[in-house]
PDB file of N, CA and C in Angstrom:
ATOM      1  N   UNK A   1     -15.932  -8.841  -1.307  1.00  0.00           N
ATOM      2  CA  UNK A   1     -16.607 -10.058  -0.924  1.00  0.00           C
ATOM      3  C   UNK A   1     -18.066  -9.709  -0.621  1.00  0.00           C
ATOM      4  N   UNK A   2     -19.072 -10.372  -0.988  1.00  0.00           N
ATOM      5  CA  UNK A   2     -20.363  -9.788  -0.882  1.00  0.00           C
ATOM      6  C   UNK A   2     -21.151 -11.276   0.006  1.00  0.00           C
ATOM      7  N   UNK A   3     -21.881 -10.898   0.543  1.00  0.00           N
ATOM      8  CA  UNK A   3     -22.496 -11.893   1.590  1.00  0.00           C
ATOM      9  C   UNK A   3     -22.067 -12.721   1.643  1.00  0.00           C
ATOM     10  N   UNK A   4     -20.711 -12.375   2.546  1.00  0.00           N
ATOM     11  CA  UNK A   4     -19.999 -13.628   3.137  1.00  0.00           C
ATOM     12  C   UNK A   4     -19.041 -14.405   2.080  1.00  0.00           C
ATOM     13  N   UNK A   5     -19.271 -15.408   2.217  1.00  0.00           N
ATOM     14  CA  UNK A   5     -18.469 -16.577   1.047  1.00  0.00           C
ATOM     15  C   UNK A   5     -17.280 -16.663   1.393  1.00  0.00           C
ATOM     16  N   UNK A   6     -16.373 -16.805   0.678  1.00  0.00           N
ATOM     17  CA  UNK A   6     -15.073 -17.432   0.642  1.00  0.00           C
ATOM     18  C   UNK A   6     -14.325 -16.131   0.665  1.00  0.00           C
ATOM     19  N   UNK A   7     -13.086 -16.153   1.647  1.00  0.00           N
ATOM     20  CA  UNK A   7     -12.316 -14.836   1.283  1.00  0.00           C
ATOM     21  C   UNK A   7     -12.017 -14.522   0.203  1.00  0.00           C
ATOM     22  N   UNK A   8     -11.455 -15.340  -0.793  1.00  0.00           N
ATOM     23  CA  UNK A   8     -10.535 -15.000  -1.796  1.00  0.00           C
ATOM     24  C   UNK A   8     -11.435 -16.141  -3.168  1.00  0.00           C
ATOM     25  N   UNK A   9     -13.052 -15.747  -3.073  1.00  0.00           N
ATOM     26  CA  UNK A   9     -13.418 -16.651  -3.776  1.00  0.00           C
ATOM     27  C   UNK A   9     -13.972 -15.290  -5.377  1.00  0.00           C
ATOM     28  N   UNK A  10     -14.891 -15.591  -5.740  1.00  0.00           N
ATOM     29  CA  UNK A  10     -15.105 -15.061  -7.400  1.00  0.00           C
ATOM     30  C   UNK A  10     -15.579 -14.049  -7.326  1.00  0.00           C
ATOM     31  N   UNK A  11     -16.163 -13.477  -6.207  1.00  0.00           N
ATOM     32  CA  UNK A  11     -16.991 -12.153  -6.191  1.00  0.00           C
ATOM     33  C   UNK A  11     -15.791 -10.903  -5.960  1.00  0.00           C
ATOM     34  N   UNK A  12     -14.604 -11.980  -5.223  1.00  0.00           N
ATOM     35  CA  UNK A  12     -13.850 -10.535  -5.226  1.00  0.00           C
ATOM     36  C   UNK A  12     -13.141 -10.461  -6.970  1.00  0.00           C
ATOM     37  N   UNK A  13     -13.069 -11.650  -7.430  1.00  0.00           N
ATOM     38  CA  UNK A  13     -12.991 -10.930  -9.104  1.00  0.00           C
ATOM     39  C   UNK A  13     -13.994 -10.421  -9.527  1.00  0.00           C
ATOM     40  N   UNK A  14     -15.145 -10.887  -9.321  1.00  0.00           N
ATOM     41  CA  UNK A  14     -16.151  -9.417  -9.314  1.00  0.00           C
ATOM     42  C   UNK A  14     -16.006  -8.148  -9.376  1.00  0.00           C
ATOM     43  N   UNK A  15     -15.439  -8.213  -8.471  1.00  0.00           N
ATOM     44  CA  UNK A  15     -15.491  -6.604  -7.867  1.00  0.00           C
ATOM     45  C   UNK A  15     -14.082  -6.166  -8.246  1.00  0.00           C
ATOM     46  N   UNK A  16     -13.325  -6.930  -8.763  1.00  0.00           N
ATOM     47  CA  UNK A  16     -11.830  -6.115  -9.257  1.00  0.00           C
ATOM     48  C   UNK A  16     -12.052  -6.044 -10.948  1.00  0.00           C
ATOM     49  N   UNK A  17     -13.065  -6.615 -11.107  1.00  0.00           N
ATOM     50  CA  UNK A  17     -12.962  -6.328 -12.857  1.00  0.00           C
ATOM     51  C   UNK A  17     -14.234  -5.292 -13.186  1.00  0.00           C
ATOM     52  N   UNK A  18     -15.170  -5.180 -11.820  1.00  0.00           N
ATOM     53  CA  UNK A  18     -15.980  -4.210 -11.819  1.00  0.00           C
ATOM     54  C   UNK A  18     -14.940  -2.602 -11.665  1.00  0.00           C
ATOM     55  N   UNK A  19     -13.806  -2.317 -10.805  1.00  0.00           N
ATOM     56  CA  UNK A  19     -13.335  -1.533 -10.793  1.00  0.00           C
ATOM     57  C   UNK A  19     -12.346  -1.261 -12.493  1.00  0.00           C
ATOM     58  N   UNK A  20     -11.990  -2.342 -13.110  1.00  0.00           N
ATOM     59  CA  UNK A  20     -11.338  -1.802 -13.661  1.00  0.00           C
ATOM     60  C   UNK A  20     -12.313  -1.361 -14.963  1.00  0.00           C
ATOM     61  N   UNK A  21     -13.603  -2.051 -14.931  1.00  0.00           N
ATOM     62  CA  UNK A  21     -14.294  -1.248 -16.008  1.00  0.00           C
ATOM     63  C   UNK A  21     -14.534   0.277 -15.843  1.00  0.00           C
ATOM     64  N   UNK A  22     -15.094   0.520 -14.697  1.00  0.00           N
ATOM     65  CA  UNK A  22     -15.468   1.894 -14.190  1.00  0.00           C
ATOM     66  C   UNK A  22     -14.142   2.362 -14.881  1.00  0.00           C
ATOM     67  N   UNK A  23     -12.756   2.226 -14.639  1.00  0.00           N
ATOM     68  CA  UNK A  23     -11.579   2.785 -14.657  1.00  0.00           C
ATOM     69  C   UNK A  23     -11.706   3.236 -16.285  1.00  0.00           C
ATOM     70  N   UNK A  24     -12.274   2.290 -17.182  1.00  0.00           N
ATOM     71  CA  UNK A  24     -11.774   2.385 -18.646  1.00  0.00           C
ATOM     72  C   UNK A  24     -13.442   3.579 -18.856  1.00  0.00           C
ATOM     73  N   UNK A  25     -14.056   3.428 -18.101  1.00  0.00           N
ATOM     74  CA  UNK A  25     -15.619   4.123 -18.691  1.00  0.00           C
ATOM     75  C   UNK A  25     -15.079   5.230 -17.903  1.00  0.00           C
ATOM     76  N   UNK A  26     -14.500   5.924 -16.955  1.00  0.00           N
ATOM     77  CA  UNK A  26     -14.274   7.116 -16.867  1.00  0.00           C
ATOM     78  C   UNK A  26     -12.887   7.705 -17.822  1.00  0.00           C
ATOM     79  N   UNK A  27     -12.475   6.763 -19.113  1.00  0.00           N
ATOM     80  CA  UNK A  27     -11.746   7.252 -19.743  1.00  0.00           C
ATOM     81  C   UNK A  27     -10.228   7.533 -18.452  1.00  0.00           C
ATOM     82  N   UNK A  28      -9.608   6.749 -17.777  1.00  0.00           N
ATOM     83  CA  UNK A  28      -8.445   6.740 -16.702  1.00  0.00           C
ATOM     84  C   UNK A  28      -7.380   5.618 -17.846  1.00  0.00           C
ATOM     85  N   UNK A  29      -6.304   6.408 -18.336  1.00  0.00           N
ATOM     86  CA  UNK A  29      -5.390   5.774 -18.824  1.00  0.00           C
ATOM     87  C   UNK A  29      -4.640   4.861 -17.984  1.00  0.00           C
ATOM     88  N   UNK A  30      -4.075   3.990 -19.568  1.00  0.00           N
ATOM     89  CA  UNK A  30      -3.438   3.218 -18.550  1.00  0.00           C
ATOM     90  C   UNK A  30      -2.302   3.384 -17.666  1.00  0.00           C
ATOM     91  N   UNK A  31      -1.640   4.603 -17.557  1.00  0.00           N
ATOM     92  CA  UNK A  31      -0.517   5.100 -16.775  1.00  0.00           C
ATOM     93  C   UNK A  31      -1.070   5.494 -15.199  1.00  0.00           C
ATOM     94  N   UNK A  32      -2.013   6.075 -15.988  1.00  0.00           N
ATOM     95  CA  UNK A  32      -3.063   6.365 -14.498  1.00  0.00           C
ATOM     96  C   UNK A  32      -3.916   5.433 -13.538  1.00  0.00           C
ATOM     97  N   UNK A  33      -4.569   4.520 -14.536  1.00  0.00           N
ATOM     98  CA  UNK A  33      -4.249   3.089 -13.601  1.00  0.00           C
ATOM     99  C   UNK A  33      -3.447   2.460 -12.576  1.00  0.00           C
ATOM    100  N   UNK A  34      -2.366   2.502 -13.367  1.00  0.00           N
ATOM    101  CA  UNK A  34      -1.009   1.986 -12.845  1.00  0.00           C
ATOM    102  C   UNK A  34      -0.802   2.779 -11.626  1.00  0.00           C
ATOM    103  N   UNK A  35      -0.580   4.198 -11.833  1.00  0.00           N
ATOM    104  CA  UNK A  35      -0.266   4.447 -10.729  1.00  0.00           C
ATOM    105  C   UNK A  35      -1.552   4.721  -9.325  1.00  0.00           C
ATOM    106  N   UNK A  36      -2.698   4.477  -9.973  1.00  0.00           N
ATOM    107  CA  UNK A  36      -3.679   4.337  -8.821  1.00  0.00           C
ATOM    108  C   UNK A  36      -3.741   2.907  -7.912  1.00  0.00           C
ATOM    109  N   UNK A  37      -2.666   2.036  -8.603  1.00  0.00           N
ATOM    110  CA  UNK A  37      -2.807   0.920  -7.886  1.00  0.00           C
ATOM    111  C   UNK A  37      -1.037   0.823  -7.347  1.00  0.00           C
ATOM    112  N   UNK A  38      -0.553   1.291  -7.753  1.00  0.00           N
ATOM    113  CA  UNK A  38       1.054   1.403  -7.161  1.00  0.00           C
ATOM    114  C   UNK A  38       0.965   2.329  -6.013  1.00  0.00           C
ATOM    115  N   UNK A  39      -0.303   3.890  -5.789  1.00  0.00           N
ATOM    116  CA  UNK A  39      -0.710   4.527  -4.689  1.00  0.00           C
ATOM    117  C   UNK A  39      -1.381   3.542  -3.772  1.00  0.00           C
ATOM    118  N   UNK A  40      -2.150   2.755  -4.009  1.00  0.00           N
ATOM    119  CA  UNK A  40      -2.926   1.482  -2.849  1.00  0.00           C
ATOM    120  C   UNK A  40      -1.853   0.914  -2.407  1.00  0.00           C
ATOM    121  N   UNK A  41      -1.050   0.095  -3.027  1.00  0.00           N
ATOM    122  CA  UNK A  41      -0.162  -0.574  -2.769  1.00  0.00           C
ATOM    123  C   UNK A  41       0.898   0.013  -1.663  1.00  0.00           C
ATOM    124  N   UNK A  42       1.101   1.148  -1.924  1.00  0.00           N
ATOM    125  CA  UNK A  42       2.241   1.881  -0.972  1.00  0.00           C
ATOM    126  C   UNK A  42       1.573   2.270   0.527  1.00  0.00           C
ATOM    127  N   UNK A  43       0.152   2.712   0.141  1.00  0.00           N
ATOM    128  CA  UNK A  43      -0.626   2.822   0.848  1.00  0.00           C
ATOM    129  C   UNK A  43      -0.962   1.805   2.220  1.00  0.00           C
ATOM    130  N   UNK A  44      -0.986   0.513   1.322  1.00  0.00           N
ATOM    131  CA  UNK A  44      -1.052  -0.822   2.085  1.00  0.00           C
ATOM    132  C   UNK A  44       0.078  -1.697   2.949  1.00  0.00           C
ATOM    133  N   UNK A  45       1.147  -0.630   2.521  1.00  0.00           N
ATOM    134  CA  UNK A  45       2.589  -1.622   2.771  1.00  0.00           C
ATOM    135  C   UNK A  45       2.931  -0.292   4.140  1.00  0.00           C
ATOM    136  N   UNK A  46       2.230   1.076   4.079  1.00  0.00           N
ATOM    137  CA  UNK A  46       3.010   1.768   5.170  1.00  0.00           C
ATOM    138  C   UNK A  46       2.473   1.366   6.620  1.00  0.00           C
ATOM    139  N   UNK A  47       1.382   0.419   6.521  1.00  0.00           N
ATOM    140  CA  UNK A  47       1.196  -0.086   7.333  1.00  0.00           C
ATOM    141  C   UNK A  47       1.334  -1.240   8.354  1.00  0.00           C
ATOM    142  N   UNK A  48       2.142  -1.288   7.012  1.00  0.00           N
ATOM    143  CA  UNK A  48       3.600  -2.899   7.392  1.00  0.00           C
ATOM    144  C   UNK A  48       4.493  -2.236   8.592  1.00  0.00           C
ATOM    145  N   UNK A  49       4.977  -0.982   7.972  1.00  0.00           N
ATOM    146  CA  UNK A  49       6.085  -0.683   8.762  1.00  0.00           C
ATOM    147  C   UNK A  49       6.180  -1.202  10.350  1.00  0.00           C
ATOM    148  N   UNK A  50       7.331  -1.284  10.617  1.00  0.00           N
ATOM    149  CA  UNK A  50       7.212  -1.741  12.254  1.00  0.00           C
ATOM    150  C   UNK A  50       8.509  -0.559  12.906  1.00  0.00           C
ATOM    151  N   UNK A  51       8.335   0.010  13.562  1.00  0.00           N
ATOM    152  CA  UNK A  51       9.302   1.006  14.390  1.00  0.00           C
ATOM    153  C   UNK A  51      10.082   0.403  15.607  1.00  0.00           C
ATOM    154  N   UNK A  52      10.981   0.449  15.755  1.00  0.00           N
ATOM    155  CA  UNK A  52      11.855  -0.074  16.778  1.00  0.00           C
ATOM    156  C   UNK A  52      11.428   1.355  17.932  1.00  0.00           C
ATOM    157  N   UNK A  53      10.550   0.629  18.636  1.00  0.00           N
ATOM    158  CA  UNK A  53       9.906   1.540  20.355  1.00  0.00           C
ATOM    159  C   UNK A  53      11.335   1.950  20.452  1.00  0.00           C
ATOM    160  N   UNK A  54      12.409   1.676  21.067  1.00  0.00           N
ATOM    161  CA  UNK A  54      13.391   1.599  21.891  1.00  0.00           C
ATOM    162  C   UNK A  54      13.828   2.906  21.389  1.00  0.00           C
ATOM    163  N   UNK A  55      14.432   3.460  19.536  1.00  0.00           N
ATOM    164  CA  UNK A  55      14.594   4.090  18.886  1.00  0.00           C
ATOM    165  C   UNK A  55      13.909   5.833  19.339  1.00  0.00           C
ATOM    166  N   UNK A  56      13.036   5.471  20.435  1.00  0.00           N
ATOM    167  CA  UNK A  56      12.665   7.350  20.219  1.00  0.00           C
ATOM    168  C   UNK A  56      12.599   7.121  21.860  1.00  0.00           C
ATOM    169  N   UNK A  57      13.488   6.538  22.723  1.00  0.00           N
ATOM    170  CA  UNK A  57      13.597   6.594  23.875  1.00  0.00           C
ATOM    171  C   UNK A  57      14.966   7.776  23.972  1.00  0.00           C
ATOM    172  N   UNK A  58      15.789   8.061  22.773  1.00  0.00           N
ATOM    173  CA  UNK A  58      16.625   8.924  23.114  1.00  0.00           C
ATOM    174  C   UNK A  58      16.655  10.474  23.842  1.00  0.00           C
ATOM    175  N   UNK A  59      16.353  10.605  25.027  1.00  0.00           N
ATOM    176  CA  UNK A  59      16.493  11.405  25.347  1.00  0.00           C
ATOM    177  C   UNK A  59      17.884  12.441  24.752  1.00  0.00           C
ATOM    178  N   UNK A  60      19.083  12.282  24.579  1.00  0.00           N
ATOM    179  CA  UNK A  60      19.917  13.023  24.441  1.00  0.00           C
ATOM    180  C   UNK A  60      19.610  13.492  23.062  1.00  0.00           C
ATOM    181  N   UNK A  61      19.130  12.763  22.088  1.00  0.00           N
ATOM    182  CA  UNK A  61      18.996  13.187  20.479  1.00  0.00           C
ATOM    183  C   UNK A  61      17.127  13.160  20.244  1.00  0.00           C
ATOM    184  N   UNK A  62      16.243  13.872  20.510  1.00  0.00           N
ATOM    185  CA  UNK A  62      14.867  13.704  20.374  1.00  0.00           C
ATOM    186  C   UNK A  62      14.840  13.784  19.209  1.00  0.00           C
ATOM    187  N   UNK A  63      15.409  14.971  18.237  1.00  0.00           N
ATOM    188  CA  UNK A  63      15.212  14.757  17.246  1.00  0.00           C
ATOM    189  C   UNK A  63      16.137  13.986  15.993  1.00  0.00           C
ATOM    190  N   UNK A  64      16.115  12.626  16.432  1.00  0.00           N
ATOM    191  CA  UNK A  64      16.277  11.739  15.510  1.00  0.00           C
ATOM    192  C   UNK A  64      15.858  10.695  15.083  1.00  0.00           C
ATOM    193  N   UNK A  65      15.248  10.549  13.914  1.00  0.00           N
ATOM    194  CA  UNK A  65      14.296   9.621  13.432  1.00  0.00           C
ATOM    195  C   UNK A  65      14.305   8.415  14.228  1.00  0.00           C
ATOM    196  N   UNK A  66      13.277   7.513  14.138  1.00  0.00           N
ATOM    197  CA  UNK A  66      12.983   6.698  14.521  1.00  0.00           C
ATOM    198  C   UNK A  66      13.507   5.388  13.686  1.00  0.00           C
ATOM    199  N   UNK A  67      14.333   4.138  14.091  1.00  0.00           N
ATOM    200  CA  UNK A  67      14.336   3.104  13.398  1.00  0.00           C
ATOM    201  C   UNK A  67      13.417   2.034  13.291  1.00  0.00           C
ATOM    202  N   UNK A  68      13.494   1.632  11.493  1.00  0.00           N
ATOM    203  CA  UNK A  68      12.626   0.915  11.286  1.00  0.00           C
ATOM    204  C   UNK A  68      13.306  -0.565  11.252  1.00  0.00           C
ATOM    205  N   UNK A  69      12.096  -1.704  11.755  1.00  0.00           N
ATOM    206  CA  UNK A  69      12.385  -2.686  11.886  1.00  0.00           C
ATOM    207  C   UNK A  69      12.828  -3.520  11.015  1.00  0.00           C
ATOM    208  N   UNK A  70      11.784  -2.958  10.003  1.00  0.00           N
ATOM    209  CA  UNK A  70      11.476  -4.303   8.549  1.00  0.00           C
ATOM    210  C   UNK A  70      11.890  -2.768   7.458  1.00  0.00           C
ATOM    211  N   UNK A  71      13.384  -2.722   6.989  1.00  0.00           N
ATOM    212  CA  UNK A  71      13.516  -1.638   5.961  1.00  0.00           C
ATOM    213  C   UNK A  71      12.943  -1.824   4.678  1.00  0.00           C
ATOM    214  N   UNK A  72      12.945  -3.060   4.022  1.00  0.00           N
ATOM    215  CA  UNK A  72      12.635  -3.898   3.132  1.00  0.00           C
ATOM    216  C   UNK A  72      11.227  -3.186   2.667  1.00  0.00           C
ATOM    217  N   UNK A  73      10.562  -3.078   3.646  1.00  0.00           N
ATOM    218  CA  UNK A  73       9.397  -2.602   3.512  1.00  0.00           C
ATOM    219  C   UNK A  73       9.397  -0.982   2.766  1.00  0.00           C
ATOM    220  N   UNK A  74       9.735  -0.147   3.309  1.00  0.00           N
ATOM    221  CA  UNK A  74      10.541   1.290   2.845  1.00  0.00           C
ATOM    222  C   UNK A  74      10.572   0.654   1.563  1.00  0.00           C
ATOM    223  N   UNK A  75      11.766   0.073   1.321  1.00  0.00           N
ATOM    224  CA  UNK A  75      11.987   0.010   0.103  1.00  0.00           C
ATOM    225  C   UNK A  75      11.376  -0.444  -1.157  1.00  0.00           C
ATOM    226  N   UNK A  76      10.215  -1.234  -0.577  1.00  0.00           N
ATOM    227  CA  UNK A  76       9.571  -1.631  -1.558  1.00  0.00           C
ATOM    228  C   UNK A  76       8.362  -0.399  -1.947  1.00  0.00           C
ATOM    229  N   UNK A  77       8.144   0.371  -1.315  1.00  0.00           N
ATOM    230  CA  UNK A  77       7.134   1.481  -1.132  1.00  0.00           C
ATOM    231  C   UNK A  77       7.793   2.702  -1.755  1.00  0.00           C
ATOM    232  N   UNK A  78       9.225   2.804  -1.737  1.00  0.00           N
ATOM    233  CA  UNK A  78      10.121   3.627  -2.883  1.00  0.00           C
ATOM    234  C   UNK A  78      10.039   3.428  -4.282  1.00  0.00           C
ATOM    235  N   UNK A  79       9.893   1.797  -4.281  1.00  0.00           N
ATOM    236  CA  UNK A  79       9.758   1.501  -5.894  1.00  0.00           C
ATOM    237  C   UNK A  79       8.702   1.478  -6.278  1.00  0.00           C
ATOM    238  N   UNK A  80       7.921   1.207  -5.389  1.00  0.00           N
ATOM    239  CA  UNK A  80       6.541   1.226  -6.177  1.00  0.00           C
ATOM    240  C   UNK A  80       5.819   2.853  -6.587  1.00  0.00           C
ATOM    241  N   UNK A  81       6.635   3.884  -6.053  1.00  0.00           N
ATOM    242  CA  UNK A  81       6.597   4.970  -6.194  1.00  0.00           C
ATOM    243  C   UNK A  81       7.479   6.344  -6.918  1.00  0.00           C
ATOM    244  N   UNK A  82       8.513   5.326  -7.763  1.00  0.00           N
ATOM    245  CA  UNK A  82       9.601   5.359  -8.546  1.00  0.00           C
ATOM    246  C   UNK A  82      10.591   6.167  -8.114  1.00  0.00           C
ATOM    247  N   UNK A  83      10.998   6.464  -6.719  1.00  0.00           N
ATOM    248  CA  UNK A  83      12.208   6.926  -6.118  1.00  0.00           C
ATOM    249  C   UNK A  83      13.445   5.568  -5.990  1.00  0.00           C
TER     250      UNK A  83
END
């Protein structure tokens, strides 16, 4: 978004078709594309995660993972990363 304007108005297609030229002028296939935007994406979603606090109150078991709130999330961050 460039001086201001609309969140979701034309400059940010601007700037997403400005990236994908750079992408084709540094010669970045299209597999490599793909997965530079399936890395953002996973990137963007681990910050979704939500941890259940309560989950690392175990004193008797410290070391056991922590539960997650929203798994859905995990899982979508598996596929987008082809596990």
């Amino acid at each position: 978004m460039k001086n201001g304007g609309d969140l979701w108005g034309e400059h940010d297609t601007d700037g997403y078709n400005d990236v994908i030229k750079t992408f084709h002028d540094l010669k970045f296939t299209a597999g490599e594309i793909d997965a530079i935007w399936r890395s953002l994406a996973s990137v963007l979603l681990l910050g979704e995660i939500i941890f259940d606090p309560a989950s690392f109150d175990d004193i008797q078991s410290p070391s056991v993972p922590g539960k997650i709130k929203n798994p859905e999330r995990v899982e979508q961050i598996a596929k987008l990363l082809g596990f």
